[in-house]
C-alpha atoms as a PDB file:
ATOM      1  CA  UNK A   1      23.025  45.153 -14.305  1.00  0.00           C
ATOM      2  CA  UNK A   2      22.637  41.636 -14.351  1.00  0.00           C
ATOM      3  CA  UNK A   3      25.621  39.002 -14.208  1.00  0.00           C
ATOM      4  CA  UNK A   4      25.702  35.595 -16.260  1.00  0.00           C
ATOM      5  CA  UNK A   5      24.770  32.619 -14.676  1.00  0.00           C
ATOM      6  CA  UNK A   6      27.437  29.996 -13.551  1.00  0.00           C
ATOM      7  CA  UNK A   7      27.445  26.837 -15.225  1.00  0.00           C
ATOM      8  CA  UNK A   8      25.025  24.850 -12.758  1.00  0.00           C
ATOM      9  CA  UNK A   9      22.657  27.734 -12.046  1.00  0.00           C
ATOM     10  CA  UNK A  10      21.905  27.625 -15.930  1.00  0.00           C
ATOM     11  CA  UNK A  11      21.695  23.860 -16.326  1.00  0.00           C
ATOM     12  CA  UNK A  12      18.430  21.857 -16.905  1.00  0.00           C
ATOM     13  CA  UNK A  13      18.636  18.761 -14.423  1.00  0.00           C
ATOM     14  CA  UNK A  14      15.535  17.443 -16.148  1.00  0.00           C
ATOM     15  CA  UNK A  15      16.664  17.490 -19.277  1.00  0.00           C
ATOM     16  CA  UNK A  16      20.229  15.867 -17.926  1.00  0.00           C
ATOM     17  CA  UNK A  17      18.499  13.101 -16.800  1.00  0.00           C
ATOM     18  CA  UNK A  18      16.336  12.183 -19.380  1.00  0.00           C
ATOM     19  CA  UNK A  19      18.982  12.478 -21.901  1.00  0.00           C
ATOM     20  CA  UNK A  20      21.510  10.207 -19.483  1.00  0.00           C
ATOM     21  CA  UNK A  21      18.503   8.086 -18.658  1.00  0.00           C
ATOM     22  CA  UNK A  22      19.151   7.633 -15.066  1.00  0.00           C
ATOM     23  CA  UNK A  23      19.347  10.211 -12.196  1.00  0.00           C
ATOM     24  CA  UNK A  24      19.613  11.372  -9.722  1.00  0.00           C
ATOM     25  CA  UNK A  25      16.880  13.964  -9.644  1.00  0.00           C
ATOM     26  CA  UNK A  26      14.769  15.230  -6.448  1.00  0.00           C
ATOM     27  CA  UNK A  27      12.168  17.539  -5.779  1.00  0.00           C
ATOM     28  CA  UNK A  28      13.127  19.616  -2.930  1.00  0.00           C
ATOM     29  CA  UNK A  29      10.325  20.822  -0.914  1.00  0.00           C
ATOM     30  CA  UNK A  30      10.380  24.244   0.914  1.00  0.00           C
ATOM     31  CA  UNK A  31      11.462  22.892   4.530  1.00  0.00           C
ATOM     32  CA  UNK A  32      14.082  20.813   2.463  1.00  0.00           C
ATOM     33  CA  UNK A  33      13.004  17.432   2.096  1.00  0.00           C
ATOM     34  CA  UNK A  34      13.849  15.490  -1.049  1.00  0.00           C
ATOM     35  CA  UNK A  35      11.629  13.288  -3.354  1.00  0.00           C
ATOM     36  CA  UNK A  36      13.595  10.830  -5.434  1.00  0.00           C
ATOM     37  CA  UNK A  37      12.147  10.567  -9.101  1.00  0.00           C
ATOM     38  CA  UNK A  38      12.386   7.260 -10.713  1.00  0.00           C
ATOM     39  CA  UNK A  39      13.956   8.930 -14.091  1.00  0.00           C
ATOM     40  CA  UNK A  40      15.054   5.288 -15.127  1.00  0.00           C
ATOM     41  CA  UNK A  41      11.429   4.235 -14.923  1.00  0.00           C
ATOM     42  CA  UNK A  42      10.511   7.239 -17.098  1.00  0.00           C
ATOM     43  CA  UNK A  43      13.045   6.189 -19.477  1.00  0.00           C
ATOM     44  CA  UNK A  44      11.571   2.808 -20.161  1.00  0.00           C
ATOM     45  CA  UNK A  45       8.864   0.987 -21.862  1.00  0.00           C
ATOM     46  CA  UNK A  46       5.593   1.094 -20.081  1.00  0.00           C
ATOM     47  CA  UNK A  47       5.482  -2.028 -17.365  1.00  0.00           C
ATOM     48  CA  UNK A  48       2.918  -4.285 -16.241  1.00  0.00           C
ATOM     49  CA  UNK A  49       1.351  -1.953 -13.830  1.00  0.00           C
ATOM     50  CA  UNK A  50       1.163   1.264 -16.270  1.00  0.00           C
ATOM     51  CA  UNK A  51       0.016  -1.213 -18.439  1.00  0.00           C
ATOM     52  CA  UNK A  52      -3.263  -1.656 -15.961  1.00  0.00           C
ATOM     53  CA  UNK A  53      -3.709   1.800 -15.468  1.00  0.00           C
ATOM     54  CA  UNK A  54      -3.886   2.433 -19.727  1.00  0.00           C
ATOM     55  CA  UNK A  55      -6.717  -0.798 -19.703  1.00  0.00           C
ATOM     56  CA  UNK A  56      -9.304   1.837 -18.096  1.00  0.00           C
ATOM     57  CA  UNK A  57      -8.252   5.032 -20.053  1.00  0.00           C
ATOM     58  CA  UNK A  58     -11.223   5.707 -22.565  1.00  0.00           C
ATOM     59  CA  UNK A  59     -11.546   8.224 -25.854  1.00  0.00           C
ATOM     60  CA  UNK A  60      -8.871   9.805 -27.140  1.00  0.00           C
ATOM     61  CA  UNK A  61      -6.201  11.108 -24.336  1.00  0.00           C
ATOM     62  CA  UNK A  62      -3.752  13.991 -23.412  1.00  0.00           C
ATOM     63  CA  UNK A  63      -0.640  13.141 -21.438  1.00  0.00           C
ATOM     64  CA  UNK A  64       0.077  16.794 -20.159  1.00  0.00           C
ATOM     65  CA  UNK A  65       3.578  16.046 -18.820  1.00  0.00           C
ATOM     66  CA  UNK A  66       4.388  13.287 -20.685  1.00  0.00           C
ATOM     67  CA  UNK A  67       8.157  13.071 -20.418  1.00  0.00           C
ATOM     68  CA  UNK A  68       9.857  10.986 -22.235  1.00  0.00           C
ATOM     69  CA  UNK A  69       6.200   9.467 -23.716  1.00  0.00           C
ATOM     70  CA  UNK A  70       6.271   5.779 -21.971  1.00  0.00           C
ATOM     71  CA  UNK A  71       2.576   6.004 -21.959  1.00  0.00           C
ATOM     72  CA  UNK A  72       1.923   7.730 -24.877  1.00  0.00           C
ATOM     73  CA  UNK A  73       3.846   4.961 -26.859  1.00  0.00           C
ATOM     74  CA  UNK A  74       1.885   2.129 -25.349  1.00  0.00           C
ATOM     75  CA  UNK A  75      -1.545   3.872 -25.788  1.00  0.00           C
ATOM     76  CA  UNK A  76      -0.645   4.385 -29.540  1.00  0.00           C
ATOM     77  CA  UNK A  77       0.270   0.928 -29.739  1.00  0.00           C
ATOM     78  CA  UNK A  78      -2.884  -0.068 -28.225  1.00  0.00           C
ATOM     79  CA  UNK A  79      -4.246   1.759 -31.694  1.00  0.00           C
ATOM     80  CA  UNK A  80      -5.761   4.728 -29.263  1.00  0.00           C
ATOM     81  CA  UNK A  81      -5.311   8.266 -30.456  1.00  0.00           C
ATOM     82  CA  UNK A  82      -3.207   9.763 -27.930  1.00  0.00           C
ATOM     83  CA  UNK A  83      -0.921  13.392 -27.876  1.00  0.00           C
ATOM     84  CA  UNK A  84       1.839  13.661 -25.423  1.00  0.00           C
ATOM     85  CA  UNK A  85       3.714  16.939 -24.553  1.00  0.00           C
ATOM     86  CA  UNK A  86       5.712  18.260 -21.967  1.00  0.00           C
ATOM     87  CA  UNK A  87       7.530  21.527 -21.197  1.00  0.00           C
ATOM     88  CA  UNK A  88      11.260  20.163 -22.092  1.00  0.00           C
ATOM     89  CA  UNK A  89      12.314  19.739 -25.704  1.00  0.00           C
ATOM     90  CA  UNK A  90      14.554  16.881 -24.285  1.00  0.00           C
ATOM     91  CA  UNK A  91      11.556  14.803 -23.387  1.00  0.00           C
ATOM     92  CA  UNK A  92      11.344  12.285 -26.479  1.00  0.00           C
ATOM     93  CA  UNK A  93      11.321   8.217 -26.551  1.00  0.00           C
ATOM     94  CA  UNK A  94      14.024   6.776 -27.712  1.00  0.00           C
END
Protein backbone atom coordinates (compact mmCIF):
# COMPACT_ATOMS: atom_id res chain seq x y z
CA UNK A 1 0.00 0.00 0.00
CA UNK A 2 1.27 3.23 -0.69
CA UNK A 3 0.21 6.56 1.23
CA UNK A 4 -0.26 10.10 -0.52
CA UNK A 5 2.34 12.44 -0.39
CA UNK A 6 2.17 15.53 1.99
CA UNK A 7 1.94 18.76 0.48
CA UNK A 8 5.83 19.61 0.28
CA UNK A 9 7.00 16.10 -0.57
CA UNK A 10 4.81 16.53 -3.84
CA UNK A 11 5.78 20.10 -4.67
CA UNK A 12 8.09 21.15 -7.60
CA UNK A 13 10.62 23.80 -6.05
CA UNK A 14 11.82 24.41 -9.59
CA UNK A 15 8.88 25.12 -10.98
CA UNK A 16 7.99 27.49 -7.70
CA UNK A 17 10.73 29.46 -8.43
CA UNK A 18 10.60 30.07 -11.86
CA UNK A 19 7.03 30.90 -11.73
CA UNK A 20 7.76 33.44 -8.50
CA UNK A 21 10.92 34.48 -10.27
CA UNK A 22 13.15 34.59 -7.35
CA UNK A 23 14.26 31.80 -4.92
CA UNK A 24 15.48 30.43 -2.87
CA UNK A 25 16.53 27.18 -4.47
CA UNK A 26 19.76 24.94 -3.58
CA UNK A 27 21.23 21.91 -4.69
CA UNK A 28 21.99 19.82 -1.80
CA UNK A 29 24.86 17.60 -2.23
CA UNK A 30 25.08 14.11 -0.54
CA UNK A 31 27.32 15.20 2.61
CA UNK A 32 24.79 18.21 2.78
CA UNK A 33 26.23 21.16 1.40
CA UNK A 34 24.06 23.68 -0.42
CA UNK A 35 24.55 25.45 -3.84
CA UNK A 36 22.54 28.63 -4.18
CA UNK A 37 21.00 28.98 -7.80
CA UNK A 38 20.70 32.41 -9.11
CA UNK A 39 16.82 31.75 -10.19
CA UNK A 40 16.46 35.66 -10.54
CA UNK A 41 19.27 35.60 -13.07
CA UNK A 42 17.45 32.79 -14.91
CA UNK A 43 14.45 34.84 -14.90
CA UNK A 44 15.94 37.72 -16.79
CA UNK A 45 17.04 38.91 -20.09
CA UNK A 46 20.38 37.63 -21.14
CA UNK A 47 23.28 40.18 -19.65
CA UNK A 48 26.41 41.44 -20.92
CA UNK A 49 28.42 38.44 -20.09
CA UNK A 50 25.87 35.68 -21.58
CA UNK A 51 25.84 38.00 -24.18
CA UNK A 52 29.83 37.15 -24.80
CA UNK A 53 29.44 33.67 -24.39
CA UNK A 54 26.38 33.61 -27.43
CA UNK A 55 29.20 35.87 -29.76
CA UNK A 56 31.22 32.41 -30.18
CA UNK A 57 28.22 29.95 -30.46
CA UNK A 58 28.18 28.82 -34.24
CA UNK A 59 25.34 26.80 -36.50
CA UNK A 60 22.24 26.24 -35.34
CA UNK A 61 22.08 25.37 -31.35
CA UNK A 62 20.28 23.20 -28.66
CA UNK A 63 19.89 24.62 -25.18
CA UNK A 64 19.24 21.18 -23.38
CA UNK A 65 18.12 22.70 -20.05
CA UNK A 66 17.11 25.81 -21.09
CA UNK A 67 14.92 27.05 -18.26
CA UNK A 68 13.16 29.76 -18.56
CA UNK A 69 14.95 30.37 -22.34
CA UNK A 70 17.22 33.64 -21.47
CA UNK A 71 19.56 32.38 -24.05
CA UNK A 72 17.43 30.96 -26.36
CA UNK A 73 15.62 34.41 -26.70
CA UNK A 74 18.79 36.33 -27.33
CA UNK A 75 20.19 33.76 -29.87
CA UNK A 76 16.83 34.05 -31.81
CA UNK A 77 17.12 37.62 -31.68
CA UNK A 78 20.53 37.46 -32.95
CA UNK A 79 18.44 35.82 -36.14
CA UNK A 80 20.24 32.23 -35.18
CA UNK A 81 18.06 29.17 -35.32
CA UNK A 82 18.02 28.00 -31.90
CA UNK A 83 15.49 25.20 -29.86
CA UNK A 84 15.34 25.39 -26.16
CA UNK A 85 13.76 22.69 -23.87
CA UNK A 86 13.88 21.65 -20.51
CA UNK A 87 12.26 18.96 -18.33
CA UNK A 88 9.62 21.44 -16.47
CA UNK A 89 6.53 22.64 -18.31
CA UNK A 90 6.92 25.79 -16.04
CA UNK A 91 10.12 26.79 -17.76
CA UNK A 92 8.84 29.55 -20.34
CA UNK A 93 10.01 33.41 -20.85
CA UNK A 94 7.88 35.71 -19.92
Amino acid sequence: MTTPPTAWAAADPYATALRAGRGPLFLRRADGWLLPLDVERWCTHADPVDLDVLDRCEGAVLDVGCGPGRLVAALSARGRTVLGIDVSETSTMP
